[in-house]
C-alpha atoms as a PDB file:
ATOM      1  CA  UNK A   1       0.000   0.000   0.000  1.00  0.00           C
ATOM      2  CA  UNK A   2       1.557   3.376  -1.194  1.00  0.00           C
ATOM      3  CA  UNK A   3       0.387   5.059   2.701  1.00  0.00           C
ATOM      4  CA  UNK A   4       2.851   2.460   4.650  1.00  0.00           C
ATOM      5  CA  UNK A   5       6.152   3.451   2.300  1.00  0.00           C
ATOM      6  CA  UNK A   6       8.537   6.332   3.502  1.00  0.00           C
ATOM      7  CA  UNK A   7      10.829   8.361   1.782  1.00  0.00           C
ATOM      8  CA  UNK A   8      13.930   6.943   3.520  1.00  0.00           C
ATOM      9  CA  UNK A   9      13.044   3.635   1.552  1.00  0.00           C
ATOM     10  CA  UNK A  10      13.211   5.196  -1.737  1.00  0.00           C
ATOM     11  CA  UNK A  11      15.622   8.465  -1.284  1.00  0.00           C
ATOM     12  CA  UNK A  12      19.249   9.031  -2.580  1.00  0.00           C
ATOM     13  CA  UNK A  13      21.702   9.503   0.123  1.00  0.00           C
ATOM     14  CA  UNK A  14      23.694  12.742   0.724  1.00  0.00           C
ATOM     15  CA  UNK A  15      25.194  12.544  -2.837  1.00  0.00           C
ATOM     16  CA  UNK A  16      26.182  16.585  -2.638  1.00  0.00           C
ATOM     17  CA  UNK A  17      25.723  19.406   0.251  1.00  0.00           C
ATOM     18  CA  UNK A  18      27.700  22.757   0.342  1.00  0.00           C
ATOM     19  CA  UNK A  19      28.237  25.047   3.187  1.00  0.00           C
ATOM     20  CA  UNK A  20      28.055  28.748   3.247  1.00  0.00           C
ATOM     21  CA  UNK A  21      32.000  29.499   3.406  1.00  0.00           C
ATOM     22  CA  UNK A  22      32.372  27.725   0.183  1.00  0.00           C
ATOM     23  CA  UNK A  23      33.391  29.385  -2.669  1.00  0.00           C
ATOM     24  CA  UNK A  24      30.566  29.856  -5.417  1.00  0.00           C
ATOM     25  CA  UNK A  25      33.037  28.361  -8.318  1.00  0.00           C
ATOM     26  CA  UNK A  26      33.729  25.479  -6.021  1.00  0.00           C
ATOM     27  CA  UNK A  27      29.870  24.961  -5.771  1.00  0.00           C
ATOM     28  CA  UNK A  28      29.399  25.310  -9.114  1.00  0.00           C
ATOM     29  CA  UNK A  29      32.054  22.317  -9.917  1.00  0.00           C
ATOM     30  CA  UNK A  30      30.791  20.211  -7.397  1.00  0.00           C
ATOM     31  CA  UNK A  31      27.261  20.911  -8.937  1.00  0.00           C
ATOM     32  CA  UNK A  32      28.554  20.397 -12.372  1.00  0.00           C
ATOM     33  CA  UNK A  33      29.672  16.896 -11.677  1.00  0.00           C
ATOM     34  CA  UNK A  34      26.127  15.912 -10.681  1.00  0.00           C
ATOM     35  CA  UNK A  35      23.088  15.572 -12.433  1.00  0.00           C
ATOM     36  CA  UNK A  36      21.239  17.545  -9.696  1.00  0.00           C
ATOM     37  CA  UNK A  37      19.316  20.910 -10.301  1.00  0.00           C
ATOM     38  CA  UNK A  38      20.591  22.145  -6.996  1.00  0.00           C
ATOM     39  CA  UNK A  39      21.792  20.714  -3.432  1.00  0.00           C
ATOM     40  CA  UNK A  40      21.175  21.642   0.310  1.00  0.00           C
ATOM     41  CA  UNK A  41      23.374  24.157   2.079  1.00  0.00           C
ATOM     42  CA  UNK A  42      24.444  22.639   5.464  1.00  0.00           C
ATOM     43  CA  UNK A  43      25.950  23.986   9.060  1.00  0.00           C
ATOM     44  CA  UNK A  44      28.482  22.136  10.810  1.00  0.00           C
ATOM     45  CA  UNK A  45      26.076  19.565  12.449  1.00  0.00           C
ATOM     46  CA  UNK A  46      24.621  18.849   9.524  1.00  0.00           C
ATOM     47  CA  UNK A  47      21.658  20.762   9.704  1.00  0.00           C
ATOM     48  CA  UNK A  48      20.225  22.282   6.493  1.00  0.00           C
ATOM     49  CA  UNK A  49      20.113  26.461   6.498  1.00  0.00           C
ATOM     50  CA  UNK A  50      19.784  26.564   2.901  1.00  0.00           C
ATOM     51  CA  UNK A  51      19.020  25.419  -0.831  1.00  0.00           C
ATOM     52  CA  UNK A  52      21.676  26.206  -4.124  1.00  0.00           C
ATOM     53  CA  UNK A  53      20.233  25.787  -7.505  1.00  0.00           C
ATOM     54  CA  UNK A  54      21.544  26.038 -10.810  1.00  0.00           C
ATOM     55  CA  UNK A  55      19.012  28.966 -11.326  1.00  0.00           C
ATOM     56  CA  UNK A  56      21.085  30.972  -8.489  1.00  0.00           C
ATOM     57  CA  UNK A  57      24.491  30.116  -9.505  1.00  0.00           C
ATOM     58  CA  UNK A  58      23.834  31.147 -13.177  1.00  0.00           C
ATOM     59  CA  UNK A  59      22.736  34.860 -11.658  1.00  0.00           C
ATOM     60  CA  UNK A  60      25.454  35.226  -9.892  1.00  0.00           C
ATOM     61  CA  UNK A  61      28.105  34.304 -12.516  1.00  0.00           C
ATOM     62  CA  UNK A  62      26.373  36.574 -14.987  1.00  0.00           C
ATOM     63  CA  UNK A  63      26.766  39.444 -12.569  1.00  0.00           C
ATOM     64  CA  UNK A  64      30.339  37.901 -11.722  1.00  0.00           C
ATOM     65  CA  UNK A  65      31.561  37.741 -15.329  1.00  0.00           C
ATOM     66  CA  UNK A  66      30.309  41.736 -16.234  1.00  0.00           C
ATOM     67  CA  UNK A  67      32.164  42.817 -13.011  1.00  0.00           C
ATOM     68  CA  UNK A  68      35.407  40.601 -13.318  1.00  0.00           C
ATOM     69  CA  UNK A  69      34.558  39.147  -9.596  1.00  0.00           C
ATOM     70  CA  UNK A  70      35.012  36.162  -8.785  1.00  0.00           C
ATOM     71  CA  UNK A  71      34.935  36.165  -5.136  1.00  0.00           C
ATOM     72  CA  UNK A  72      30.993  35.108  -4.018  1.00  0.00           C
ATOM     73  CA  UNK A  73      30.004  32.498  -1.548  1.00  0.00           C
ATOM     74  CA  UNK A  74      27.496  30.204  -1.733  1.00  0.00           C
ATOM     75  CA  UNK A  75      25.818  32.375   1.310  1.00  0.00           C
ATOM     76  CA  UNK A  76      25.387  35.479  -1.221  1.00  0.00           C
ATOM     77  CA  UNK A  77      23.228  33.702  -3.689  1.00  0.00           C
ATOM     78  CA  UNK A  78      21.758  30.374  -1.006  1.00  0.00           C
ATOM     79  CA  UNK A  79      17.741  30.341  -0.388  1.00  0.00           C
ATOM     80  CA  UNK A  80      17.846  30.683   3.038  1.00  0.00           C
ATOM     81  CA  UNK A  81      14.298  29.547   3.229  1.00  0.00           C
ATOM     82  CA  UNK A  82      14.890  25.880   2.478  1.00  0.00           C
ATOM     83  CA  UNK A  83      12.299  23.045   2.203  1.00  0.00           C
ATOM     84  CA  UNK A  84      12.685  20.067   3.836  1.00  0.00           C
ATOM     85  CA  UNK A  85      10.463  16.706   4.919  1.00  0.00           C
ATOM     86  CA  UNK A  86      11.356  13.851   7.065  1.00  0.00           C
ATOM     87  CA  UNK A  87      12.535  10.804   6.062  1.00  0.00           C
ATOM     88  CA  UNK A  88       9.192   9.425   7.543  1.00  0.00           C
ATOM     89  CA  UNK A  89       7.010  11.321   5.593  1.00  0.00           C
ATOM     90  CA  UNK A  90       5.315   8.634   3.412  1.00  0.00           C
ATOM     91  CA  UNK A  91       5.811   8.706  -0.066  1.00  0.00           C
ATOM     92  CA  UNK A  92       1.859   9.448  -0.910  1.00  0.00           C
ATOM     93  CA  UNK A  93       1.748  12.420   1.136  1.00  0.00           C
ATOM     94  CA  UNK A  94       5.187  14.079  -0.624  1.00  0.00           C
ATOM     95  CA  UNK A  95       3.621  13.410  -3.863  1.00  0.00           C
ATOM     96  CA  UNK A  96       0.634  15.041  -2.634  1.00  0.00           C
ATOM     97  CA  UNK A  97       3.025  17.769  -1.420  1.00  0.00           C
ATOM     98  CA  UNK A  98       5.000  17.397  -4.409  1.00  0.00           C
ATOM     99  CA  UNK A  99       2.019  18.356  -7.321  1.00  0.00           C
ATOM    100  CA  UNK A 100       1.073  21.494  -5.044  1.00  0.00           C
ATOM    101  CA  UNK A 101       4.413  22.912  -4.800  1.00  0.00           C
ATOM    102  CA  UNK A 102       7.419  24.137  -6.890  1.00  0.00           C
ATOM    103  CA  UNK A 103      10.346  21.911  -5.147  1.00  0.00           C
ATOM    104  CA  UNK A 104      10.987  19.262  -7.691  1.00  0.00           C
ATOM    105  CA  UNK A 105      13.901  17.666  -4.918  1.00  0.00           C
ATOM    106  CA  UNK A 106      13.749  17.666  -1.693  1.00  0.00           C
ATOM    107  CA  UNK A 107      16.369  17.335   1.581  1.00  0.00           C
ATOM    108  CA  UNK A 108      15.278  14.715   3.698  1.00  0.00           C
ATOM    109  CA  UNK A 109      16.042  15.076   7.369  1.00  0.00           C
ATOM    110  CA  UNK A 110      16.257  12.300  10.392  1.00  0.00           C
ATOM    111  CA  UNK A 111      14.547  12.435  13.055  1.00  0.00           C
ATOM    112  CA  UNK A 112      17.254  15.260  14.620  1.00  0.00           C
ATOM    113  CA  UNK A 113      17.006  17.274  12.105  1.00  0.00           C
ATOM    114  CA  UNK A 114      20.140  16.257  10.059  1.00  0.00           C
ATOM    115  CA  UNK A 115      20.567  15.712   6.289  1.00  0.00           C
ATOM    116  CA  UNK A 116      20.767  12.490   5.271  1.00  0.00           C
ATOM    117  CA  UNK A 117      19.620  12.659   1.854  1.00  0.00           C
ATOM    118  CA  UNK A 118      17.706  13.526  -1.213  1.00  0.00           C
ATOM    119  CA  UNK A 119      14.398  12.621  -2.711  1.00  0.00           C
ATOM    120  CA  UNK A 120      13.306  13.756  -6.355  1.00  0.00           C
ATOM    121  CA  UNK A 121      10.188  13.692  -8.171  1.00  0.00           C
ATOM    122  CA  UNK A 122      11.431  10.835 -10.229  1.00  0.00           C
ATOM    123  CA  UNK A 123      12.332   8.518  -6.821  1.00  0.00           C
ATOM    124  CA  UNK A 124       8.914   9.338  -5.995  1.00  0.00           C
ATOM    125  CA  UNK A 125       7.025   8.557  -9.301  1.00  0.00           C
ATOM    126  CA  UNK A 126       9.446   5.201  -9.184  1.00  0.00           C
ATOM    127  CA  UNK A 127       8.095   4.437  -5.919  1.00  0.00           C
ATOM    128  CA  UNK A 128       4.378   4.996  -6.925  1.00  0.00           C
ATOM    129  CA  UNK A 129       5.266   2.706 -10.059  1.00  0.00           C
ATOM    130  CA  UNK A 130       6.384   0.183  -8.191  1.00  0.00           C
ATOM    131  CA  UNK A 131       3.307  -0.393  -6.166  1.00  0.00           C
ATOM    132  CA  UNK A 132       0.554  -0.799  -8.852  1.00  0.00           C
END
């Protein structure tokens, strides 16, 4: 039954995370050798504070390349509104979640609070799939 699955049984694990000290061309590399539109920004304890997408990098390298500047951090361009849902959430209600809202991937916190991993649309259609 599609209620009793969770998102920890069909999520990616912590396959990329920045933090806000890093280097905006660093990101972007470590973004570049992914196939991911964007990744969580995390704090030392691995808690998430915030969200870089492709979308904000490409801004900020515009405005980088016309200025010659090459010094941003990922905390100049971040969301620092992130959205996040626990690894317990089950999968029906995130696709519920998922056709009413704009995230297309998701962080997926533990029960403390801490990143442990990723969840797309796709992993979530997959898991739907799999069940009928």
């Amino acid at each position: 039954m599609l209620n009793n699955l969770q998102v920890k049984e069909f999520m990616s694990g912590k396959m990329i995370a920045f933090t806000k000290e890093m280097n905006l061309q660093v990101a972007v590399d470590k973004l570049l050798n992914t196939n991911l539109i964007g990744g969580p920004v995390v704090d030392e304890e691995g808690k998430v504070v915030g969200w870089l997408s492709e979308q904000d990098c490409m801004a900020k390298l515009m405005e980088a390349s016309y200025y010659s500047d090459h010094s941003a951090l990922v905390e100049d361009v971040m969301s620092d509104k992130p959205v996040t849902i626990h690894s317990t959430l089950s999968i029906m209600d995130l696709a519920q979640k998922m056709i009413h809202e704009k995230p297309k991937m998701y962080p997926v916190l533990d029960e403390d609070s801490i990143y442990v991993g990723l969840i797309t649309r796709k992993q979530v259609l997959g898991a739907m799939r799999s069940q009928l």
